[in-house]
Structures are given as structure tokens and as C-alpha cells.
PDB file of N, CA and C in Angstrom:
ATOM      1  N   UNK A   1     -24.860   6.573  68.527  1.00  0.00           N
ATOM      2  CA  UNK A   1     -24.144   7.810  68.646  1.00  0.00           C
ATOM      3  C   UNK A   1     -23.042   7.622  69.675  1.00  0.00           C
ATOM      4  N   UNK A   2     -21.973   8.526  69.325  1.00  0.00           N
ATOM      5  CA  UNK A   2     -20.479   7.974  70.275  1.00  0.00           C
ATOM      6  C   UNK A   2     -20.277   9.428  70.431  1.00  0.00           C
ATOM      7  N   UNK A   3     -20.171   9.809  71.846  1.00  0.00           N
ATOM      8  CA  UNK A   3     -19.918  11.566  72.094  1.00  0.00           C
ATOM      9  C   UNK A   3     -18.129  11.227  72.226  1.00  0.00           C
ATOM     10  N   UNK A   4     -17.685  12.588  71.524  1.00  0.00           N
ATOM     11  CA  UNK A   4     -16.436  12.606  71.716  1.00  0.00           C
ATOM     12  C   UNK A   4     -16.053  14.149  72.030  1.00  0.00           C
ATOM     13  N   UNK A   5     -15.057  14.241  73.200  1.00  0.00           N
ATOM     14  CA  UNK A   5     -14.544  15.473  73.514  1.00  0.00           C
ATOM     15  C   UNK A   5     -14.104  16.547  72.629  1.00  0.00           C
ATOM     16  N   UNK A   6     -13.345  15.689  71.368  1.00  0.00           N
ATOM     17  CA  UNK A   6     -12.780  16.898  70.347  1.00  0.00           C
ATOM     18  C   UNK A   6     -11.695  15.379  69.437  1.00  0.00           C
ATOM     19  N   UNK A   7     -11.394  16.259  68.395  1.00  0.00           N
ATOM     20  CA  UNK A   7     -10.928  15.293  67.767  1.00  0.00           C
ATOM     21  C   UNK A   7      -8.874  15.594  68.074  1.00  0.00           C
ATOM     22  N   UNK A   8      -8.339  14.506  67.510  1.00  0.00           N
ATOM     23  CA  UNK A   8      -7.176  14.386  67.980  1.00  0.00           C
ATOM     24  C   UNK A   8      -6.719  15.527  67.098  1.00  0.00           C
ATOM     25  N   UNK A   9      -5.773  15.964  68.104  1.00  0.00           N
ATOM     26  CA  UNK A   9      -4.908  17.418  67.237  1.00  0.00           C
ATOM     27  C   UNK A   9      -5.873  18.417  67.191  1.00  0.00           C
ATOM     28  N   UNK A  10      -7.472  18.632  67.674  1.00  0.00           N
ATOM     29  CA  UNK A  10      -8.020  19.683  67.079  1.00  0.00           C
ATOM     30  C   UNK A  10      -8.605  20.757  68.678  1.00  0.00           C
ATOM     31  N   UNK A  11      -7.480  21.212  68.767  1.00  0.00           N
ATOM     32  CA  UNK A  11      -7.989  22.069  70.010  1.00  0.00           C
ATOM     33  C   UNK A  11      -9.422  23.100  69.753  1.00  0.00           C
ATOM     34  N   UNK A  12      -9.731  22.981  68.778  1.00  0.00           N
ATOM     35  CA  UNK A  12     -11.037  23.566  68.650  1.00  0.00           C
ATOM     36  C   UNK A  12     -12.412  23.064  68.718  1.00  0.00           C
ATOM     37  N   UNK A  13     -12.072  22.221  68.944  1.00  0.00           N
ATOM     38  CA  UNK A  13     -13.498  21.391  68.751  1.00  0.00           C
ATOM     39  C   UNK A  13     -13.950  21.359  70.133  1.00  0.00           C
ATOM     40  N   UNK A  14     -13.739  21.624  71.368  1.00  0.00           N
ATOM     41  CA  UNK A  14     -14.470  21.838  72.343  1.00  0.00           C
ATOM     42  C   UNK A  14     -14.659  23.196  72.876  1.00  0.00           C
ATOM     43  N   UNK A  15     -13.931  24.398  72.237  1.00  0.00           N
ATOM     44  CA  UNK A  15     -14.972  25.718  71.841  1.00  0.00           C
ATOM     45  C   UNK A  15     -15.911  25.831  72.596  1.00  0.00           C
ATOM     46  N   UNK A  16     -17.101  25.625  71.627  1.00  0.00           N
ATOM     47  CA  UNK A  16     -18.093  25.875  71.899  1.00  0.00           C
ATOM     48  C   UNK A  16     -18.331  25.669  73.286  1.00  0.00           C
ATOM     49  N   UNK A  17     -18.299  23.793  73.661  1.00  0.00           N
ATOM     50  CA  UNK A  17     -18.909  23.950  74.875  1.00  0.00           C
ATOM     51  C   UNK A  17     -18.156  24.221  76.230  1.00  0.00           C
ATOM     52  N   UNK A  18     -17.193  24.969  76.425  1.00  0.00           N
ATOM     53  CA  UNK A  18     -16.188  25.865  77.296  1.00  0.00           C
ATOM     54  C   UNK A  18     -16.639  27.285  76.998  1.00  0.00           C
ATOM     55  N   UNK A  19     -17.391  27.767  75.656  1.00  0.00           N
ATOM     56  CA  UNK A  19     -17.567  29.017  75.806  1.00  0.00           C
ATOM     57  C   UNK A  19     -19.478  29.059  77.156  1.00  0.00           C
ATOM     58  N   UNK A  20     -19.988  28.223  76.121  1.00  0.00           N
ATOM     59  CA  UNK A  20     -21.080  27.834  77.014  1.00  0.00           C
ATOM     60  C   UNK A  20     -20.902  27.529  78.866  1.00  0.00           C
ATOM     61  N   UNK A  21     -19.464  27.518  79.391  1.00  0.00           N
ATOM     62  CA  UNK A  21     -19.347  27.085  80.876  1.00  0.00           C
ATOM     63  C   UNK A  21     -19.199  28.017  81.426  1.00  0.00           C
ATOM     64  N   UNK A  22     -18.471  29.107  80.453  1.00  0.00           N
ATOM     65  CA  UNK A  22     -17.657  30.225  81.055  1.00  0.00           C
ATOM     66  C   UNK A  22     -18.677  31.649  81.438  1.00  0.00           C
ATOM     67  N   UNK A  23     -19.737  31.229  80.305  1.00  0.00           N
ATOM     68  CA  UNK A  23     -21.374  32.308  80.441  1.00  0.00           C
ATOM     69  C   UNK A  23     -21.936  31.916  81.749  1.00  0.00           C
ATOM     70  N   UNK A  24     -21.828  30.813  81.947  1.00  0.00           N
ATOM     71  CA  UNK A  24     -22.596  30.048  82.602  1.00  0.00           C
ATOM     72  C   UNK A  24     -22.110  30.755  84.202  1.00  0.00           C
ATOM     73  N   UNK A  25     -20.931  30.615  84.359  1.00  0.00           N
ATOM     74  CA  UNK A  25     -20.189  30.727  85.786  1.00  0.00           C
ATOM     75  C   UNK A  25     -20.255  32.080  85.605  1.00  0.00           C
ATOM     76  N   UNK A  26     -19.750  32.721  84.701  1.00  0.00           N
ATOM     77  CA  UNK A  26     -19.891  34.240  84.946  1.00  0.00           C
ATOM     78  C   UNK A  26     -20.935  34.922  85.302  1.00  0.00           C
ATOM     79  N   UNK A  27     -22.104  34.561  84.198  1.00  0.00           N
ATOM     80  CA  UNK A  27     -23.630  35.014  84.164  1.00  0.00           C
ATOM     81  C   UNK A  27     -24.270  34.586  86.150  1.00  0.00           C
ATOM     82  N   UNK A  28     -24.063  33.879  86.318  1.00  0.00           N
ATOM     83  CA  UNK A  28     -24.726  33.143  87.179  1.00  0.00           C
ATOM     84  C   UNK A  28     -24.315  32.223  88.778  1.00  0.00           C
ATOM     85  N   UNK A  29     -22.925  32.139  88.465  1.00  0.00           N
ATOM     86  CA  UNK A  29     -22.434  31.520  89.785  1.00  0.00           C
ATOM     87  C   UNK A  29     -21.471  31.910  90.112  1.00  0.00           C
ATOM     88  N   UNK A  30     -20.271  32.952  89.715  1.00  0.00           N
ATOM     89  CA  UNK A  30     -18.755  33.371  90.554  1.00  0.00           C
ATOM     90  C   UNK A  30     -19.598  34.415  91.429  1.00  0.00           C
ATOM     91  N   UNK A  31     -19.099  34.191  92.691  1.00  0.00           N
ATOM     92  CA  UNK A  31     -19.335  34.806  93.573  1.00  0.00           C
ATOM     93  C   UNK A  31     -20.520  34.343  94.148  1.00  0.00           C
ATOM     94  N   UNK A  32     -21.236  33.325  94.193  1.00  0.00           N
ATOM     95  CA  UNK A  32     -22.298  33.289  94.969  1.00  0.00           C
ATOM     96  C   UNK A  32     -21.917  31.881  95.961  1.00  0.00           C
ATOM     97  N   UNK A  33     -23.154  32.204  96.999  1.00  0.00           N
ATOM     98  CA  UNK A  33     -22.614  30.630  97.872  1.00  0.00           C
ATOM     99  C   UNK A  33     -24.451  30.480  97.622  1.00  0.00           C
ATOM    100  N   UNK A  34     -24.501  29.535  97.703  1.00  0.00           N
ATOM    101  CA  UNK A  34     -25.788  28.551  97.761  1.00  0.00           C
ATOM    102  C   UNK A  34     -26.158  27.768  99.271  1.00  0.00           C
ATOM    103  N   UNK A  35     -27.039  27.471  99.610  1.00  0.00           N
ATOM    104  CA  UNK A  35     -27.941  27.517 100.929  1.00  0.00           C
ATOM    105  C   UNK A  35     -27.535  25.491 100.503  1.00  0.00           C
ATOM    106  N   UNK A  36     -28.394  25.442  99.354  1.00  0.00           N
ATOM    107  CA  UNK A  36     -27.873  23.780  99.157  1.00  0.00           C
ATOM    108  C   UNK A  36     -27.874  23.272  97.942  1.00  0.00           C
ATOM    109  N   UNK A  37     -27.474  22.180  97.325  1.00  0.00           N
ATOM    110  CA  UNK A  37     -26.889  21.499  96.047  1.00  0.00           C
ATOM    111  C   UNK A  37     -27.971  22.211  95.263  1.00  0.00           C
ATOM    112  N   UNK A  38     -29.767  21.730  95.667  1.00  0.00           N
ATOM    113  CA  UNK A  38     -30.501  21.724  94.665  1.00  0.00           C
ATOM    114  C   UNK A  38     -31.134  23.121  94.483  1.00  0.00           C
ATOM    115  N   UNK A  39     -30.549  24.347  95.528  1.00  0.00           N
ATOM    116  CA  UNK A  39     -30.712  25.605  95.125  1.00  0.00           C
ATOM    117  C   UNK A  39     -29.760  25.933  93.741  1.00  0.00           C
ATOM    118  N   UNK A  40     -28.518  26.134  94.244  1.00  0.00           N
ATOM    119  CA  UNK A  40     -27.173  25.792  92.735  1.00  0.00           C
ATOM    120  C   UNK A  40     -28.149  25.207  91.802  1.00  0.00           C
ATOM    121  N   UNK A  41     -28.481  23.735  91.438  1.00  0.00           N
ATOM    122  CA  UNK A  41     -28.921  23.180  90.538  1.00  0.00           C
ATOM    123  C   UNK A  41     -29.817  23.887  89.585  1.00  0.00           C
ATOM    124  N   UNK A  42     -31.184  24.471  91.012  1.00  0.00           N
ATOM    125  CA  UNK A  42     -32.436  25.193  90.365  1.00  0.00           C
ATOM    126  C   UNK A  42     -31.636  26.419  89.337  1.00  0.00           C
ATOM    127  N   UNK A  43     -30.691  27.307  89.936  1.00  0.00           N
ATOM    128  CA  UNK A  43     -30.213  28.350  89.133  1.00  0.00           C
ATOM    129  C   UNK A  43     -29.771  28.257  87.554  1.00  0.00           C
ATOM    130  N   UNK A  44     -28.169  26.763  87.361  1.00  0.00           N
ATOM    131  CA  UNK A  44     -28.424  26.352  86.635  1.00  0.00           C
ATOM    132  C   UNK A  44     -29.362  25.802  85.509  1.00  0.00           C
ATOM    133  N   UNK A  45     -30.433  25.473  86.158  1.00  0.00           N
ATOM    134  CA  UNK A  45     -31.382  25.042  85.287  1.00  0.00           C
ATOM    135  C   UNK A  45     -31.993  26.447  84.725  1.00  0.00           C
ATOM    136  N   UNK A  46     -32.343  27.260  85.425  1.00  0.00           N
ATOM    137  CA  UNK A  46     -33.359  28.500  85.036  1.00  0.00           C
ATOM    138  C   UNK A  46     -32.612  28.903  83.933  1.00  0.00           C
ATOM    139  N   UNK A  47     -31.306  29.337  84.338  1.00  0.00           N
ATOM    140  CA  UNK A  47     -30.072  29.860  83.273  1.00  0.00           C
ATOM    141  C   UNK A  47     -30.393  28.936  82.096  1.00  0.00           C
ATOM    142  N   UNK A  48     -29.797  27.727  82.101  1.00  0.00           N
ATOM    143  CA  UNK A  48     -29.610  27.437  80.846  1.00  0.00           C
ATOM    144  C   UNK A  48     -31.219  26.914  79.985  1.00  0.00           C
ATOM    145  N   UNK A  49     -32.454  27.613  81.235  1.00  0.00           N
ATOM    146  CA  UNK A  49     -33.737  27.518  79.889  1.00  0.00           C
ATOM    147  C   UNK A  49     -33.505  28.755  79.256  1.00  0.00           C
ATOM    148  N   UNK A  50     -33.027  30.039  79.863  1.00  0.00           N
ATOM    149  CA  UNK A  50     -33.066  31.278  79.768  1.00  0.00           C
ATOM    150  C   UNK A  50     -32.186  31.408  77.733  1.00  0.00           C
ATOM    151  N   UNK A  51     -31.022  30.605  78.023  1.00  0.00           N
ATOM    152  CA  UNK A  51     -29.885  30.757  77.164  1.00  0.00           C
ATOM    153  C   UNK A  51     -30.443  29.914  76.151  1.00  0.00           C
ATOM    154  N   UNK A  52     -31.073  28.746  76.254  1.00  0.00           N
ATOM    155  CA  UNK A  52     -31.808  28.277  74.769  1.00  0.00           C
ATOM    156  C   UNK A  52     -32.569  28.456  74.378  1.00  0.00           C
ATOM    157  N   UNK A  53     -33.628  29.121  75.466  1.00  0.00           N
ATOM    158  CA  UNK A  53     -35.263  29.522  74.864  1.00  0.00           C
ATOM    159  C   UNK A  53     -35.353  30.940  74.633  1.00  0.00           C
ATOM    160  N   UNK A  54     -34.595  31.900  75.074  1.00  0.00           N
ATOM    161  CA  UNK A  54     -34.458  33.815  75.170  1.00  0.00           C
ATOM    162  C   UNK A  54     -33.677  34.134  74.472  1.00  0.00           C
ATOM    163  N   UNK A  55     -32.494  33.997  75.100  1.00  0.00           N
ATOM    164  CA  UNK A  55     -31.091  34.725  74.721  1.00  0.00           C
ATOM    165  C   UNK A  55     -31.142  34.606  72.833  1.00  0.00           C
ATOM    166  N   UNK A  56     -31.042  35.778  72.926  1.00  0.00           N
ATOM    167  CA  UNK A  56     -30.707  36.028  70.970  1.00  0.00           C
ATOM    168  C   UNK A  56     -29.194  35.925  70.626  1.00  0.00           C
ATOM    169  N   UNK A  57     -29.211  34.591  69.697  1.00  0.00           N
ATOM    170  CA  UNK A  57     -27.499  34.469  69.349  1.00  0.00           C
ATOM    171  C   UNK A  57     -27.401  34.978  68.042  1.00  0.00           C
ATOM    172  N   UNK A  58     -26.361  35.786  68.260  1.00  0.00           N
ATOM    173  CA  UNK A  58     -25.861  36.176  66.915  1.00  0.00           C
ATOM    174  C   UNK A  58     -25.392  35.506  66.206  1.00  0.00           C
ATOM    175  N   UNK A  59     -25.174  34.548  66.190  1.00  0.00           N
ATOM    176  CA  UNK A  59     -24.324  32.963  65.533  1.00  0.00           C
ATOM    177  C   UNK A  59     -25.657  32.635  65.087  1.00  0.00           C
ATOM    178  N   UNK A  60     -26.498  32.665  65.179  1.00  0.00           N
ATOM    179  CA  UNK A  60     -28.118  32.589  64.795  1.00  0.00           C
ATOM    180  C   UNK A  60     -28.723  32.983  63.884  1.00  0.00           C
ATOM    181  N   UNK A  61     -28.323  34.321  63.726  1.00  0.00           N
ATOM    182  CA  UNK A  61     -29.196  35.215  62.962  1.00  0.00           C
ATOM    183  C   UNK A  61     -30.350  36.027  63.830  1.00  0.00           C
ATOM    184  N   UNK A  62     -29.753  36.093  65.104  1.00  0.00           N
ATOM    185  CA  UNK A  62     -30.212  37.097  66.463  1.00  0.00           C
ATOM    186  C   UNK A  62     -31.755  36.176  66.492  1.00  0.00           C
ATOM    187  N   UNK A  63     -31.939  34.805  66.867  1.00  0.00           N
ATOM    188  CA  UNK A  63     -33.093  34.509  67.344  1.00  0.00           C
ATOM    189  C   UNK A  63     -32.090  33.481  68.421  1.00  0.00           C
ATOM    190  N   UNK A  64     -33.162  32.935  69.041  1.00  0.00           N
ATOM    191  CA  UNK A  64     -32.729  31.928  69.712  1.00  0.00           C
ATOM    192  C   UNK A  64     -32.692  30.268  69.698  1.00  0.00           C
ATOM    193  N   UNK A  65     -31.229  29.508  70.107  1.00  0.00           N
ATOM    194  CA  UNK A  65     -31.392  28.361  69.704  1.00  0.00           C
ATOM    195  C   UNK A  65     -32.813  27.386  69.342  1.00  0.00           C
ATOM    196  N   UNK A  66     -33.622  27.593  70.510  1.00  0.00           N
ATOM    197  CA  UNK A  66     -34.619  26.651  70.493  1.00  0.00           C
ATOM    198  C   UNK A  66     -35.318  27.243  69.102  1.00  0.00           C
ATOM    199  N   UNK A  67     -36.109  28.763  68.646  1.00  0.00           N
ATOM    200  CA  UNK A  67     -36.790  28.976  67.537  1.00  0.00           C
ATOM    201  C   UNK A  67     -35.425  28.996  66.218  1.00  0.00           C
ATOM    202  N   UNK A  68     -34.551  28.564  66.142  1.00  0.00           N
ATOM    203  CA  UNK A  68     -33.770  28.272  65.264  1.00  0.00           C
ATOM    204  C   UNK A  68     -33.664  27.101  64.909  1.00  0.00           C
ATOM    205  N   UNK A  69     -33.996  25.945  66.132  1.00  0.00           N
ATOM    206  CA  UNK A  69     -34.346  24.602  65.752  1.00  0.00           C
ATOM    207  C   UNK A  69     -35.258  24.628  65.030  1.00  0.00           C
ATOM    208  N   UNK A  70     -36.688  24.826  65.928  1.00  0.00           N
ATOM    209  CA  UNK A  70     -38.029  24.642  65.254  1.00  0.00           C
ATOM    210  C   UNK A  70     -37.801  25.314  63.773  1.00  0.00           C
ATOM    211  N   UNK A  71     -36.994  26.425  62.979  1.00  0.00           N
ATOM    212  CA  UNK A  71     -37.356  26.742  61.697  1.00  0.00           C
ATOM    213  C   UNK A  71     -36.635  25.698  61.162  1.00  0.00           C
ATOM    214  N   UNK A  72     -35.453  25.173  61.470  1.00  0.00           N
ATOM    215  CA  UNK A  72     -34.826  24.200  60.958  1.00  0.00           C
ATOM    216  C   UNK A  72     -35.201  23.035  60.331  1.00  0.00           C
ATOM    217  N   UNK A  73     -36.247  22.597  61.774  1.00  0.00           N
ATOM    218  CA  UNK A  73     -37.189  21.326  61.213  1.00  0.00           C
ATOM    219  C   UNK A  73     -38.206  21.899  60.156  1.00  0.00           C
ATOM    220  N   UNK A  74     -38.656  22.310  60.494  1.00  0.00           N
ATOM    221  CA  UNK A  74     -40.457  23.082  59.690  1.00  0.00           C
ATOM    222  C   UNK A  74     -39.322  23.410  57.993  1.00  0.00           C
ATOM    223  N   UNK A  75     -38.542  23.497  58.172  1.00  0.00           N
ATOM    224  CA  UNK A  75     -37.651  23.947  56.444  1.00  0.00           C
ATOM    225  C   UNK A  75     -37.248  22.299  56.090  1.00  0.00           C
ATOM    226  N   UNK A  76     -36.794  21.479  57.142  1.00  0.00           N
ATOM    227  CA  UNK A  76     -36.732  20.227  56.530  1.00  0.00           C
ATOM    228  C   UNK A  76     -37.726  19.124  56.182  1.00  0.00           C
ATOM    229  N   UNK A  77     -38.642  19.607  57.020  1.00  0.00           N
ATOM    230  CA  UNK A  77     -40.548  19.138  56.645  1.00  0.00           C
ATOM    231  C   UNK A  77     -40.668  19.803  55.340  1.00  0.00           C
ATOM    232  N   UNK A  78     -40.460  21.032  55.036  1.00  0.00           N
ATOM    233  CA  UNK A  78     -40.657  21.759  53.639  1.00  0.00           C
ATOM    234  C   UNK A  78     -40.189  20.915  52.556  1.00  0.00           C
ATOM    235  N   UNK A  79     -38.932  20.694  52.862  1.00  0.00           N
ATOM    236  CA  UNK A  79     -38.191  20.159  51.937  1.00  0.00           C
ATOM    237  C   UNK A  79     -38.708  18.567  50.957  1.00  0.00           C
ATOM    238  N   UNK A  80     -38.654  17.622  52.253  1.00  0.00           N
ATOM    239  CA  UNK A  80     -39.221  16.526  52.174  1.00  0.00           C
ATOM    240  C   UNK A  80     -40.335  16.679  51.572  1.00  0.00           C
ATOM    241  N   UNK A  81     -41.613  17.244  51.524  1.00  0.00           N
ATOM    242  CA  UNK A  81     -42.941  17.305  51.039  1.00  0.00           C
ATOM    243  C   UNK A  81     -42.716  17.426  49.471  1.00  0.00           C
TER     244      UNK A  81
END
């Protein structure tokens, strides 16, 4: 696998994960000061279990990423059988 930023000419393709930074800082860090790195860090982390395991995306079908995976697989286990 080769990660790439976005493809040439396609200002859209990094979207998504700029919309994902901008929740992130808004939801959770403009305006705050932190005591130290791995307080910041802990927050981050809580947040983004919060946003894949809770948060209902409407891009989804109002569940959340992580139970949108799991039906994903369990439908491609279906499939295969």
C-alpha cells in the first residue's frame, strides 16, 4: 500500500481528511491550553474514539463508522458463503 495526499489536479481528494481536522480542533482544542503534551494527546485520543465508535454519520446512514464497518464485513462474509 502507497498513501498518497490527493491525486494531481484533484483538490478534492483530501476533503475528507481536513474536514475530519477541522471537527477535531473545533470540537475539542481552539481555545484550550493543556498542562502537558500527553494531556492534549489523551483528549485527542478520547475524541477521535468518540467520532468512530458514537458519533452517528449521516454519510452512513446515521450509524457510526466503526458499526458500519462491522456490517460491511458480516455482508462480505454473507456474500462469500
Amino acid at each position: 500500500m502507497r498513501s498518497s495526499m490527493s491525486r494531481k489536479g484533484d483538490c478534492w481528494d483530501n476533503a475528507p481528511t481536513e474536514s475530519l481536522w477541522g471537527r477535531l480542533k473545533v470540537g475539542k482544542l481552539y481555545g484550550r491550553k493543556f498542562a502537558t503534551r500527553r494531556q492534549a494527546m489523551d483528549e485527542v485520543i478520547a475524541w477521535l474514539t468518540f467520532y468512530n465508535h458514537r458519533r452517528l454519520h449521516s454519510s452512513l446512514g446515521y450509524v457510526s463508522p466503526m458499526q458500519f464497518e462491522k456490517s460491511w464485513h458480516a455482508a462480505q462474509l454473507k456474500n462469500a458463503a
